[in-house]
Protein backbone atom coordinates (compact mmCIF):
# COMPACT_ATOMS: atom_id res chain seq x y z
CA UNK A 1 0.00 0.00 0.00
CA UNK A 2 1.42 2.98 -0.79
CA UNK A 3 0.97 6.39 1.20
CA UNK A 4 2.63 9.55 2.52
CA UNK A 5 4.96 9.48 4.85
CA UNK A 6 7.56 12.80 5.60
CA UNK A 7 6.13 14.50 2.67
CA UNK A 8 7.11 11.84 0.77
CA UNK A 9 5.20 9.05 -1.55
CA UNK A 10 6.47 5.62 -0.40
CA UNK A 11 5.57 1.93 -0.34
CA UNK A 12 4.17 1.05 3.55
CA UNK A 13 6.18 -1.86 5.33
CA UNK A 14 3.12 -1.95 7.88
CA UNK A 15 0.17 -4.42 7.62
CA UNK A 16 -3.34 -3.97 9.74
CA UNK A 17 -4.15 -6.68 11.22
CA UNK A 18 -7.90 -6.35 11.59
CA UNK A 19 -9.47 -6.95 15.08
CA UNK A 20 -9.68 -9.59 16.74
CA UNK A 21 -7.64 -11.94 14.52
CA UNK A 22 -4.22 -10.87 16.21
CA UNK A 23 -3.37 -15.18 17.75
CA UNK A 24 -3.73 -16.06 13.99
CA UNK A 25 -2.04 -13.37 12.16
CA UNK A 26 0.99 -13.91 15.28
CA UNK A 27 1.33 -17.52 14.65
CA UNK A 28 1.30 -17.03 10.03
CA UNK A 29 3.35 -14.22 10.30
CA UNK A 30 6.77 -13.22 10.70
CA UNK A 31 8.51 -10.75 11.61
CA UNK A 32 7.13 -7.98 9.96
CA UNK A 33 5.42 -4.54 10.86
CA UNK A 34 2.01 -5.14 12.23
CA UNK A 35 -0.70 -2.28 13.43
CA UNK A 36 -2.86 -3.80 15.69
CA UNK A 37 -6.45 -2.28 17.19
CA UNK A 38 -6.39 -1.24 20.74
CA UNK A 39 -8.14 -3.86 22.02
CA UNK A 40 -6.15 -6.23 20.61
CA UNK A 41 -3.00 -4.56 22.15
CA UNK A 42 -4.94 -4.11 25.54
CA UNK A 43 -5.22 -8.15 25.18
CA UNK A 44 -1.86 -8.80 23.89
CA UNK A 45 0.47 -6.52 25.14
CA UNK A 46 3.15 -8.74 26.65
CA UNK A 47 3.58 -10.77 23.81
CA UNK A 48 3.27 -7.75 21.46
CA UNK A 49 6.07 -6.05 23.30
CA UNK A 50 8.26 -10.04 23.09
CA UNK A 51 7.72 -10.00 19.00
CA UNK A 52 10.59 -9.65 16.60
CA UNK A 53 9.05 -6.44 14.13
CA UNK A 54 7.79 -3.22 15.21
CA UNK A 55 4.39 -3.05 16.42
CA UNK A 56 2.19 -0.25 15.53
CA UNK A 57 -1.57 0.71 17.81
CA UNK A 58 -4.44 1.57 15.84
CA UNK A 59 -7.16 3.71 17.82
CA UNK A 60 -10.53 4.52 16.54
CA UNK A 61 -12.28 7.83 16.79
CA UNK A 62 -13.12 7.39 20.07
CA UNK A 63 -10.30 5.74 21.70
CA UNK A 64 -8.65 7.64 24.51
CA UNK A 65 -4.43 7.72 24.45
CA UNK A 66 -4.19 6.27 28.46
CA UNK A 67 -4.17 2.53 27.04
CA UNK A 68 -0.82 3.34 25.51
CA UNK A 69 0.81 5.98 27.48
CA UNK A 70 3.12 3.63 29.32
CA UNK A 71 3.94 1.78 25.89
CA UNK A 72 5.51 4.90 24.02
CA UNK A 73 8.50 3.76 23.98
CA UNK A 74 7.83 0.17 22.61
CA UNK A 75 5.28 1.45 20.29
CA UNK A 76 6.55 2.07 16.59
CA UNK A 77 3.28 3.81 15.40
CA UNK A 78 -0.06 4.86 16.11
CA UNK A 79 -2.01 5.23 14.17
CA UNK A 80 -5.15 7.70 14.59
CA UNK A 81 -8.30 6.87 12.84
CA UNK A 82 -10.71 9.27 11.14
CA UNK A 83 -14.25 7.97 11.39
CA UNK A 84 -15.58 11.15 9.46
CA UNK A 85 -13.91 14.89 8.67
CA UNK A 86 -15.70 16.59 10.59
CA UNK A 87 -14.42 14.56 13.72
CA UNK A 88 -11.63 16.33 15.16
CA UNK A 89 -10.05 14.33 18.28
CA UNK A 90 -7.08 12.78 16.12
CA UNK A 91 -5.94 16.10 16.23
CA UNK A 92 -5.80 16.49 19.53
CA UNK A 93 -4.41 13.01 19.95
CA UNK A 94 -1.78 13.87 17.59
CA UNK A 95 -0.57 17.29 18.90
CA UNK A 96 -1.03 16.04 22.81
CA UNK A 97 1.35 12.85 21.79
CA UNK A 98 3.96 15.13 19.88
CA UNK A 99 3.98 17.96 22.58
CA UNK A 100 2.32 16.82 26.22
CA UNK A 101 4.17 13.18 25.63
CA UNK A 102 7.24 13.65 23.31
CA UNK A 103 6.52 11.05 21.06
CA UNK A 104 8.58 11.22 18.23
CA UNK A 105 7.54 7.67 16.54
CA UNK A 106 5.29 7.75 13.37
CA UNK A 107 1.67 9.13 13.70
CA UNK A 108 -0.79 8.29 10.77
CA UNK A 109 -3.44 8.95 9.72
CA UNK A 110 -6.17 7.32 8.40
CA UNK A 111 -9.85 7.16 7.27
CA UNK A 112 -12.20 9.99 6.22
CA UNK A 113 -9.04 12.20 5.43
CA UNK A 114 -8.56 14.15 2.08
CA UNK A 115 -5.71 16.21 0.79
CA UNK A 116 -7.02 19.24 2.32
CA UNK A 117 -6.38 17.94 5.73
CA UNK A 118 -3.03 17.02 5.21
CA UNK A 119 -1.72 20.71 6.13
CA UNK A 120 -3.10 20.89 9.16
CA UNK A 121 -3.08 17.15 10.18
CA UNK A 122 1.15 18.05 9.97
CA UNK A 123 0.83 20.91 11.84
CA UNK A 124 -0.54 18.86 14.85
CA UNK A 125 2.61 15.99 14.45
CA UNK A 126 1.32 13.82 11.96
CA UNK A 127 3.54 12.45 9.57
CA UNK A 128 2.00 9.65 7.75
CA UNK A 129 -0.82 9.51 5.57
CA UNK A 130 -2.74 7.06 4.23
CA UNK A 131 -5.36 8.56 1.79
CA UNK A 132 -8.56 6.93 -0.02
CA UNK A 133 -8.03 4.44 -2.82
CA UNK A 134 -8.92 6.86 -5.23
CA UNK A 135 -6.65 10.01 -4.18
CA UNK A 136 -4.05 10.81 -6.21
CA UNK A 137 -1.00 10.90 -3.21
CA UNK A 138 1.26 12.91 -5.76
CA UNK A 139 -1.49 15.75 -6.03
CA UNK A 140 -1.53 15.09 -2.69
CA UNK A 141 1.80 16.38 -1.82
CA UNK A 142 0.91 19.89 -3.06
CA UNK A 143 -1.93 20.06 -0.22
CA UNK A 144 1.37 20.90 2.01
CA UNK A 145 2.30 23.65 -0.11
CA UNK A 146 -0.50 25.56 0.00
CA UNK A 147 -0.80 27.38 3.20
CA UNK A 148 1.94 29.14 3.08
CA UNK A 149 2.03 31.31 6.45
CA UNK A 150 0.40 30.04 9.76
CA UNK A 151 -1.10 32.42 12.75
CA UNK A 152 -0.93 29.71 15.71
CA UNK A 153 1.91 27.96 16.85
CA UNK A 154 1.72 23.97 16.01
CA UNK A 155 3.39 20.84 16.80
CA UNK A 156 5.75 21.45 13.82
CA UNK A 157 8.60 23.68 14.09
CA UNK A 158 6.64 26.54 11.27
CA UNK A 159 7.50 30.04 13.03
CA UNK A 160 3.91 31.80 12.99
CA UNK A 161 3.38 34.92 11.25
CA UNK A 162 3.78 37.22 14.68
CA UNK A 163 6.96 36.10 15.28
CA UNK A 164 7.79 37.56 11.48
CA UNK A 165 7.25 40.90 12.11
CA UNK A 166 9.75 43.50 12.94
């Protein structure tokens, strides 16, 4: 699957294990990089955290952070679903992980997302992006191009447009 990832269009080394099939996607796969739903990892943790391969959390709209706050550090992802646009907690989720937590692993996004979120979905600390089927991801890439001076400060490094003057 391909997506965005650092402003970049690349081929995804993760695969989603859908929930609730975690003990047979464990025991047919190998090493690889899995995303896993939360409940799965609040099930599976301990042998999650044992597994050769990075392990990525996948948390639905309505999924609070708390289940993973004490798993940063063996956590290789998290990804932050999008049940609709107009549902804004990933991000919060993303900008509390980046700046309240220092999280500095991959944050993605998913689900109702378009290329006019992308902007503003980086200024919050995501970095990965994976749009619908039938976006074009290297139109895509110009959505981050387009806003080119910002008024609030964000969980990217951008300088806002106060700090500018003289």
């Amino acid at each position: 699957m391909q997506i965005i990832h650092d402003r970049r269009v690349c081929e995804s080394p993760w695969r989603h294990v859908p929930e609730g099939t975690l003990a047979d996607a464990l025991r047919a796969a190998g090493p690889g990089a899995i995303i896993v739903a939360l409940a799965d990892w609040r099930l599976h943790r301990a042998e999650l955290r044992r597994r050769p391969g990075s392990v990525g959390v996948r948390l639905a709209a309505g999924d609070g952070l708390d289940d993973i706050l004490d798993d940063l550090a063996s956590i290789a992802l998290v990804a932050l679903e999008f049940g609709s646009f107009t549902d804004g907690r990933g991000y919060t989720q993303a900008r509390r992980l980046r700046e309240r937590h220092g999280y500095g692993g991959e944050i993605r996004a998913l689900g109702d997302i378009s290329r006019d979120h992308l902007a503003f979905m980086e200024r919050c600390g995501f970095n990965a992006f994976e749009l619908r089927a039938q976006t074009g991801l290297r139109d895509a890439l110009n959505a981050f191009a387009e806003i080119s001076d910002v008024y609030q400060p964000g969980a990217d490094v951008r300088p806002i447009i106060a700090s500018q003057r003289v």
